[in-house]
Protein backbone atom coordinates (compact mmCIF):
# COMPACT_ATOMS: atom_id res chain seq x y z
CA UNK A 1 40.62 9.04 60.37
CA UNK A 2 42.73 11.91 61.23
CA UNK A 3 45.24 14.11 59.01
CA UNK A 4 47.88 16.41 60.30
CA UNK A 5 47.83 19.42 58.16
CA UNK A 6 50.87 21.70 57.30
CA UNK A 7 50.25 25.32 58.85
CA UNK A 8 53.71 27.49 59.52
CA UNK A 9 53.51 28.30 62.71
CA UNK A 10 55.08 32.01 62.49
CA UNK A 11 51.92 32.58 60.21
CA UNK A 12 49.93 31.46 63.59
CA UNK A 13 51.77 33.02 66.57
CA UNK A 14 49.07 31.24 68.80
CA UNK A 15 49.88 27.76 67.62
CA UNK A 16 51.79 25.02 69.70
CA UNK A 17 53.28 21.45 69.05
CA UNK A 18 50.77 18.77 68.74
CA UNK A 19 53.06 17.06 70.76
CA UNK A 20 53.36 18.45 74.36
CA UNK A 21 56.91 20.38 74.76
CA UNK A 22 59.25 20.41 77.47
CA UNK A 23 57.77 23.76 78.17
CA UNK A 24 53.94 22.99 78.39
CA UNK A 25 54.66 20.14 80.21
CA UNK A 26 56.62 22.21 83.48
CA UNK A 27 53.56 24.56 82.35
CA UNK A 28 51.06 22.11 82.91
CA UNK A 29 53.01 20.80 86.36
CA UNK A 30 53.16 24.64 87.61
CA UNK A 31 49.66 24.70 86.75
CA UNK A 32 48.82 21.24 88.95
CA UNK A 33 51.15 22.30 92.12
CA UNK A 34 50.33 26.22 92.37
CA UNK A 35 46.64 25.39 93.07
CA UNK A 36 45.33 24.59 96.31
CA UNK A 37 43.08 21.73 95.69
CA UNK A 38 46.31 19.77 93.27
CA UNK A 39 47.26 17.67 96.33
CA UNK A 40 45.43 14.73 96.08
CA UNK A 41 44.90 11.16 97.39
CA UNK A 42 44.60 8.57 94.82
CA UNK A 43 41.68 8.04 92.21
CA UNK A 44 38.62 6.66 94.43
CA UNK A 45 36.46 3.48 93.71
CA UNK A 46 32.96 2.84 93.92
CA UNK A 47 31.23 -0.53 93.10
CA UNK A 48 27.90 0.93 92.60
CA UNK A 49 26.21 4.26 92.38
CA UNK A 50 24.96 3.40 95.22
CA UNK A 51 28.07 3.44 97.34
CA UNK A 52 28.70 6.71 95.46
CA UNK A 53 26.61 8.41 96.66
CA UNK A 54 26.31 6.99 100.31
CA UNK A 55 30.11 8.23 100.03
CA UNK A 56 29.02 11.84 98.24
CA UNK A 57 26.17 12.74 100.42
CA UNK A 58 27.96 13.97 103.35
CA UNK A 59 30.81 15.47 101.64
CA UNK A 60 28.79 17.88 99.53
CA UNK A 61 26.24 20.78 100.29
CA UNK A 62 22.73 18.88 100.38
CA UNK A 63 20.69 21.65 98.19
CA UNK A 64 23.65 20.99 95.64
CA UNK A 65 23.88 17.22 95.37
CA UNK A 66 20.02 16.84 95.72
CA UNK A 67 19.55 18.77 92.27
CA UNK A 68 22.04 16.17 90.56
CA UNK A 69 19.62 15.00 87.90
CA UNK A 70 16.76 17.35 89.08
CA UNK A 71 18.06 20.37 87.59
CA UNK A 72 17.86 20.93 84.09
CA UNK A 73 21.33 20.58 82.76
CA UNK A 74 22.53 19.05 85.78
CA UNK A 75 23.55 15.04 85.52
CA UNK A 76 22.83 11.94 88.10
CA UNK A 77 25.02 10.21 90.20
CA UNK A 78 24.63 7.15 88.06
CA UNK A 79 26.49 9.08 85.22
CA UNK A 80 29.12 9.92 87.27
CA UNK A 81 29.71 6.31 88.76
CA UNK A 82 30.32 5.71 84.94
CA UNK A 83 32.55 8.04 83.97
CA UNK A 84 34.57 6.95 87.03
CA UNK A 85 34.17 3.39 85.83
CA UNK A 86 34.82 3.88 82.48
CA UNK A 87 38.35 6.09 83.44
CA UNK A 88 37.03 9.31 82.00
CA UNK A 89 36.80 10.73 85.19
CA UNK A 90 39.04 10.01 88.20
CA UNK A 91 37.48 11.03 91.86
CA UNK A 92 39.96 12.08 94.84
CA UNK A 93 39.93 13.57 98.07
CA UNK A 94 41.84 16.76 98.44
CA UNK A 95 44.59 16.65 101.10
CA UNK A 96 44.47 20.17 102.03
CA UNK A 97 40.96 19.92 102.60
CA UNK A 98 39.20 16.71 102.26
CA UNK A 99 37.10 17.30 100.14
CA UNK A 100 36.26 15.73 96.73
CA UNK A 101 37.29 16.88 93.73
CA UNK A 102 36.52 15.55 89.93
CA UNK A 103 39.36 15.26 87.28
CA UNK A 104 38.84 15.37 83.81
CA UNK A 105 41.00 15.40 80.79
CA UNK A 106 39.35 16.63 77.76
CA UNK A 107 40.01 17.24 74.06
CA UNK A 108 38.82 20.63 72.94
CA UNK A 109 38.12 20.95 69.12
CA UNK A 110 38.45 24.11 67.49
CA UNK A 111 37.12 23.73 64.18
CA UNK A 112 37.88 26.60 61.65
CA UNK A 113 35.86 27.36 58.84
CA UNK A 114 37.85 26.59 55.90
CA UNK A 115 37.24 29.62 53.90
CA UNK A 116 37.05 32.31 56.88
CA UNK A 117 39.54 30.51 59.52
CA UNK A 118 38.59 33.50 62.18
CA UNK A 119 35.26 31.83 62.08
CA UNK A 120 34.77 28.73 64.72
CA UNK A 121 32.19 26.26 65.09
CA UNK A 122 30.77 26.21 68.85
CA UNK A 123 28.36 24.19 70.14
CA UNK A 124 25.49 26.12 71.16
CA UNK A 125 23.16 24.16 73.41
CA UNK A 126 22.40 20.35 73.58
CA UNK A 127 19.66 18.36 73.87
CA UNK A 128 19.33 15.99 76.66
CA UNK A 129 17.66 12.53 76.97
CA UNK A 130 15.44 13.46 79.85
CA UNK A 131 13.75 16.73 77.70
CA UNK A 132 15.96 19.44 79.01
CA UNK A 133 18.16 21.69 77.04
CA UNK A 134 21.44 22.30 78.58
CA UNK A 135 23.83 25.46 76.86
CA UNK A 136 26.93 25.73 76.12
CA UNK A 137 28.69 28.07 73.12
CA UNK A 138 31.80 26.61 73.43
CA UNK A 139 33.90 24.80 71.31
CA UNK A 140 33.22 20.48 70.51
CA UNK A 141 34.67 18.77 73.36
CA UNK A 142 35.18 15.37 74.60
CA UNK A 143 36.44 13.36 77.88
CA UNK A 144 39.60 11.53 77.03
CA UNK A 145 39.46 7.69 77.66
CA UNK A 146 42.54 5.95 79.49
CA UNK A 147 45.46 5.68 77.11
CA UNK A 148 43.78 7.54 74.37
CA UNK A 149 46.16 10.64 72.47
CA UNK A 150 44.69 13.80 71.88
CA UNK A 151 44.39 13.01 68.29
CA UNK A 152 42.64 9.70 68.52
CA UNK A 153 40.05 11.73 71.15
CA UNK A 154 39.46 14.20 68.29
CA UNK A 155 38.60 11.74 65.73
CA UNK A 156 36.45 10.31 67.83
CA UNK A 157 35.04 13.33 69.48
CA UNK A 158 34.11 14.78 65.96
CA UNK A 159 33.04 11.02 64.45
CA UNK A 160 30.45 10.45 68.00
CA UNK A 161 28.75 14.62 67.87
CA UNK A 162 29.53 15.73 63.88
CA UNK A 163 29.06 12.20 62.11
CA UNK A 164 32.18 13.29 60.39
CA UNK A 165 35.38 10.69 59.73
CA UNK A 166 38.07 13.51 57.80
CA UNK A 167 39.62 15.36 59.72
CA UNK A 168 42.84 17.22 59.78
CA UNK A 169 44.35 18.89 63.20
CA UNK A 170 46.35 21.88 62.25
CA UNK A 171 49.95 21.23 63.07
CA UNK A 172 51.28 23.28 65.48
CA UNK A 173 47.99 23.96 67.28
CA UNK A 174 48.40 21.58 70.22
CA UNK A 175 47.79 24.21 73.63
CA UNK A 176 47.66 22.21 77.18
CA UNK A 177 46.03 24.05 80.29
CA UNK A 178 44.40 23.84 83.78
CA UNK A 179 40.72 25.26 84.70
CA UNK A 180 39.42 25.09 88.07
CA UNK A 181 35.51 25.45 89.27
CA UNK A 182 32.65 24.05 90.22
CA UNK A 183 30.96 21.34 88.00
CA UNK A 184 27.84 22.48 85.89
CA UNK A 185 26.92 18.76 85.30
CA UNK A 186 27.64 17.79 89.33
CA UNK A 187 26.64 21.17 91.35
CA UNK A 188 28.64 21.75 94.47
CA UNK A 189 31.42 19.63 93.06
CA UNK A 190 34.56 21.27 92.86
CA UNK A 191 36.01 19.55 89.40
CA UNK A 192 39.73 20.39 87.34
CA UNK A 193 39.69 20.31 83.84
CA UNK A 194 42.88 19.52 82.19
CA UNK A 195 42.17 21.00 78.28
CA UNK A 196 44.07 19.88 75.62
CA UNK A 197 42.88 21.89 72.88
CA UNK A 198 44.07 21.83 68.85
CA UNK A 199 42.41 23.48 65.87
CA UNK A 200 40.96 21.18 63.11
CA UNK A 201 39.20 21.63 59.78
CA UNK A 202 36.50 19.23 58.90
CA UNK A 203 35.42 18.88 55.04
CA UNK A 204 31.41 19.21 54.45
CA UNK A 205 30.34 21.09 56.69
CA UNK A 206 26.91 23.00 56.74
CA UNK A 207 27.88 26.86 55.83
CA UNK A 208 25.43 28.73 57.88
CA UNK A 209 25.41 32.95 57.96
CA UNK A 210 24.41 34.83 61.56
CA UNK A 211 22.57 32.94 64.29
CA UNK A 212 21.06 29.96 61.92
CA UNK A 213 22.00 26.67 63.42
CA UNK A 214 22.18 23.01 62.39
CA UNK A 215 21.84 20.19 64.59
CA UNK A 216 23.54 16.50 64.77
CA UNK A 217 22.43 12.98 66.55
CA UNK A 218 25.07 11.66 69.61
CA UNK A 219 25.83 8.49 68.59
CA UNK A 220 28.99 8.01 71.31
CA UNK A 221 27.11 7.96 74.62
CA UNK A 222 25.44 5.28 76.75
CA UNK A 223 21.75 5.68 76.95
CA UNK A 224 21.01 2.27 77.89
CA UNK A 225 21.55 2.88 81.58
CA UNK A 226 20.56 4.97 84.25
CA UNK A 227 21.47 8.47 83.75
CA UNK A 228 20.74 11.50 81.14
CA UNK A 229 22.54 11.85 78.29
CA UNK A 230 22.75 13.71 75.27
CA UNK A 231 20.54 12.88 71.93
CA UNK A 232 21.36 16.09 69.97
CA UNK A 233 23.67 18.43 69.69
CA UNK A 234 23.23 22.01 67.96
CA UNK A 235 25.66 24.25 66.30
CA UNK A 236 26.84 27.28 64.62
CA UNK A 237 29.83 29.71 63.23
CA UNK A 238 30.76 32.87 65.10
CA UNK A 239 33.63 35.20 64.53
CA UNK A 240 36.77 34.15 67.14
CA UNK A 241 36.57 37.17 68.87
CA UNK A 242 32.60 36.50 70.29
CA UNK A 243 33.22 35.14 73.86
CA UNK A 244 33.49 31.47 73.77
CA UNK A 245 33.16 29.09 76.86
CA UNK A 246 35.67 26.57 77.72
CA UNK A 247 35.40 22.84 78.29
């Protein structure tokens, strides 16, 4: 369950509406139409992984797409068949181009230490079903499923990697961008992440000094299929100006 906390906002210059405005929207749509991959053909289907990657294979660079899965860190095609069935991930071919690119909306949590609020919790590495350790010092992040708010993603972003049901999103704190790059899960993919990012407190949690670390069980994915997937998931406070990856 989620809580909206009262922060004044000209206390926190960097602190936007929860609730997309006017602006972040023609932001977001500047964003989508200055880049030269935004022109897309509509959200791809595949009835198998199998068709996936018949389709994949010739559109990608072969030492890329034959470490999917191979390469520590790296994910299979069977993963990305079902975040594409599942709506977390929509699959197009670029117009400009032709080539395919991965879409992804996903809520970024940053969660403030309640008695040092310059401190954030990041994520530091994760540990994935097939024995490999993927990193990541960035902030708790989630795919969005279809229909879902940005506040329902955070409660159950936070509920599925922290175990944690109370939390409260700063109000105010709501910031909507673009990335662009290749994918770290899907090498030689090109992918666009569409971050919707907020700043949340979270009661009870472990208050760890320096580099020490504590570590929590993924209880949200799938790891009755095909695929790798994460088990565990290790974290830590830094100060906010330490350079923090992105989602």
């Amino acid at each position: 369950m989620f809580r909206i906390k009262n922060t004044a906002t000209n206390a926190n210059p960097y602190l936007r509406p929860l609730t997309p405005s006017s602006s972040s929207v023609r932001r977001l749509r500047l964003l989508m139409s200055s880049s030269s991959s935004s022109k897309t053909t509509p959200s791809l289907a595949f009835s198998t992984p199998v068709s996936l990657s018949d389709w994949l294979k010739p559109r990608l660079p072969t030492d890329s797409f034959s470490s999917w899965g191979v390469k520590p860190g790296t994910k299979t095609v069977s993963n990305l068949w079902l975040e594409i069935s599942a709506g977390e991930t929509s699959l197009n071919l670029s117009d400009l181009h032709h080539r395919p690119i991965r879409t992804v909306h996903v809520a970024s949590v940053k969660i403030r230490h309640p008695k040092s609020p310059s401190r954030l919790l990041l994520e530091s590495r994760q540990l994935l079903s097939d024995g490999t350790v993927r990193p990541r010092h960035r902030p708790l992040s989630e795919k969005m499923k279809p229909g879902e708010t940005v506040a329902e993603a955070v409660d159950r972003a936070i509920k599925e990697e922290l175990g944690f049901h109370a939390v409260e999103i700063v109000e105010g704190s709501y910031v909507m961008k673009v990335e662009e790059g290749d994918s770290v899960s899907y090498p030689g993919l090109p992918a666009r992440y569409v971050l919707h990012t907020v700043d949340a407190l979270v009661d009870e949690l472990p208050d760890l000094e320096g580099e020490e670390e504590f570590s929590t069980e993924e209880v949200g994915e799938c790891g009755g299929v095909d695929g790798v997937f994460v088990k565990r998931h290790y974290w830590k406070w830094v100060d906010q100006g330490d350079n923090c990856g992105s989602s």
